[in-house]
Protein backbone atom coordinates (compact mmCIF):
# COMPACT_ATOMS: atom_id res chain seq x y z
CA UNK A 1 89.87 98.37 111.38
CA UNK A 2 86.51 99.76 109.89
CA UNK A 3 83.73 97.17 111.69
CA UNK A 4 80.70 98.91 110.20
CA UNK A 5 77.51 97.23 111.37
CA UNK A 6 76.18 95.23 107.96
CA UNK A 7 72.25 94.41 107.49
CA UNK A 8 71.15 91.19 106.50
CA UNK A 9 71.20 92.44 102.81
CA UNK A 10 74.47 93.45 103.73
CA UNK A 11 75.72 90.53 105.24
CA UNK A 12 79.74 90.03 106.36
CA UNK A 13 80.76 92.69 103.74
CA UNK A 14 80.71 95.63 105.99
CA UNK A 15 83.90 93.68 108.28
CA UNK A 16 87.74 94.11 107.69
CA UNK A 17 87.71 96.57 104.38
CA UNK A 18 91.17 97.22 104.94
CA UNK A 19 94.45 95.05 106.64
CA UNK A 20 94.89 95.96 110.04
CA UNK A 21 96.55 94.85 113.51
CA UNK A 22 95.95 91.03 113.95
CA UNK A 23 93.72 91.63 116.32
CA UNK A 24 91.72 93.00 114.25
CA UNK A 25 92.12 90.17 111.68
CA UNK A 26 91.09 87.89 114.23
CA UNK A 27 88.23 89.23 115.89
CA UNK A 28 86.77 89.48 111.83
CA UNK A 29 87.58 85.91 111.05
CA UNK A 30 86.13 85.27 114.29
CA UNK A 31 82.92 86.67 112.49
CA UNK A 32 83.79 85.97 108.74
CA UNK A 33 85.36 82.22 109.25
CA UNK A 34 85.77 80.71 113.31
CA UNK A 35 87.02 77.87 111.44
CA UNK A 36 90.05 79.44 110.96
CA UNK A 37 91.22 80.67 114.12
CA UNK A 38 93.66 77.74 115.21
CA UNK A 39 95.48 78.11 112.03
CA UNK A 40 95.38 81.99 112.51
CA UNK A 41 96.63 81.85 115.84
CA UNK A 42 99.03 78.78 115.44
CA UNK A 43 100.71 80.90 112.44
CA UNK A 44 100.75 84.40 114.46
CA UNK A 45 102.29 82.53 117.12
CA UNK A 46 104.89 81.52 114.36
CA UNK A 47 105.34 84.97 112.34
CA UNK A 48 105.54 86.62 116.23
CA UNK A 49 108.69 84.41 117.35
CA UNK A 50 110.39 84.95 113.75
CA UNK A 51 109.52 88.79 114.09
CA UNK A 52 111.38 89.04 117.60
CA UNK A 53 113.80 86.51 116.57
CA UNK A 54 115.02 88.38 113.88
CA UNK A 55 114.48 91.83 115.15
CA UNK A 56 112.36 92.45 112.11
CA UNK A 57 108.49 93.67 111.74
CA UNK A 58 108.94 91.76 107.89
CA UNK A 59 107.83 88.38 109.79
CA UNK A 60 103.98 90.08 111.11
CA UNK A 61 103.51 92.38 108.22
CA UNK A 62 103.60 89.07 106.02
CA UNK A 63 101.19 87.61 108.40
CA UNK A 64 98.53 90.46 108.31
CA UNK A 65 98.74 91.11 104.61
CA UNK A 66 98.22 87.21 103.85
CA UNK A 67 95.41 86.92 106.63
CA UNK A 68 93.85 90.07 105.23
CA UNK A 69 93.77 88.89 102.28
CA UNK A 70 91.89 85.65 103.66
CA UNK A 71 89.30 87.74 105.01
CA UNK A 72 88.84 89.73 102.59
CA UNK A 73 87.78 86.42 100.39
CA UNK A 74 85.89 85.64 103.51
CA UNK A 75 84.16 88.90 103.34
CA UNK A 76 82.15 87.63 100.07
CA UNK A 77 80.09 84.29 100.63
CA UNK A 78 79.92 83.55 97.13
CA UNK A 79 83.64 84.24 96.40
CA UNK A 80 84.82 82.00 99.35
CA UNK A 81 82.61 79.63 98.67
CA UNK A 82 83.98 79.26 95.10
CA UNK A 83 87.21 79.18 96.17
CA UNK A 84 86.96 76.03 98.35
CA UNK A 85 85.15 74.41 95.17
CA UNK A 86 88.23 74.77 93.16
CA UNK A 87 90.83 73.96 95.72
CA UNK A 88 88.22 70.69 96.12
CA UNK A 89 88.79 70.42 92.56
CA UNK A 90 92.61 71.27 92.28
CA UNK A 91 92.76 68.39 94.72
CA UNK A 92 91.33 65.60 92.42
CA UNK A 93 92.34 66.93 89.22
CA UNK A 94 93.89 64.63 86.65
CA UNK A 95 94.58 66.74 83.82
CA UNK A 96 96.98 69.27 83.20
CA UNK A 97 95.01 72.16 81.59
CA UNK A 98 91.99 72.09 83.86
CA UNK A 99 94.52 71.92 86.99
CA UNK A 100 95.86 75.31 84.80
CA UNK A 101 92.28 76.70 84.55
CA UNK A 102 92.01 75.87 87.90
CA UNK A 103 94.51 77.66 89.62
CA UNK A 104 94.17 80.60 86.98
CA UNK A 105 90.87 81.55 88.76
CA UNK A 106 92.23 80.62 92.51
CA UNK A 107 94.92 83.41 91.59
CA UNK A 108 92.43 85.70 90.11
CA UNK A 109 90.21 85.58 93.38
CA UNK A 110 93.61 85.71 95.40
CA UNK A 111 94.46 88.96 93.13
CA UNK A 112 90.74 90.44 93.50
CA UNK A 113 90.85 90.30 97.33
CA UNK A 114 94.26 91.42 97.49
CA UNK A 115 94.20 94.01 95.15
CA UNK A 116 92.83 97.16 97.40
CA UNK A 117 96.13 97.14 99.43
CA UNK A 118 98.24 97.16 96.72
């Protein structure tokens, strides 16, 4: 994982540039979002029994790309921040096209942080 120290100017951005072991992952959410260690752990636990269950990595590399991807939102205050505006929003919308317009910009931050492992 590349845990540079960040400044204050810097902020979070400096943690988790790239996917890593889920370890990793967690001590940078641990940082970037505490908030979301149960479900981090509760869904390792998960991808962990399905990976040994079926013999298959497939199960944990799902599990760090999506949680990567989580941090990497996490990783930008602004970007996470808009994010939980429009799933607020998603969650009380009424009308078809701004529920469209709505999750056409949760995808394109989805796609944004996602898109340096790709």
């Amino acid at each position: 994982m590349n845990m540079a120290s960040s400044d204050s100017s810097a902020g979070a951005s400096g943690l988790l540039q790239s996917p890593g072991a889920p370890e990793e992952l967690r001590a940078a959410l641990a940082v970037l979002a505490p908030e979301a260690l149960p479900a981090f752990d509760a869904e390792r636990a998960v991808a962990l029994k399905q990976a040994r269950d079926q013999v298959n990595a497939a199960p944990m590399r799902r599990f760090v790309a999506q949680w990567a991807v989580q941090a990497a939102i996490e990783r930008h205050p602004d970007r996470s921040a808009r994010l939980r505006a429009l799933e607020a929003r998603a969650a009380e919308a009424n009308d078809v096209e701004e529920a469209r317009a709505i999750a056409a910009e949760i995808g394109g931050i989805i796609d944004a942080a996602a898109t340096p492992w790709r």
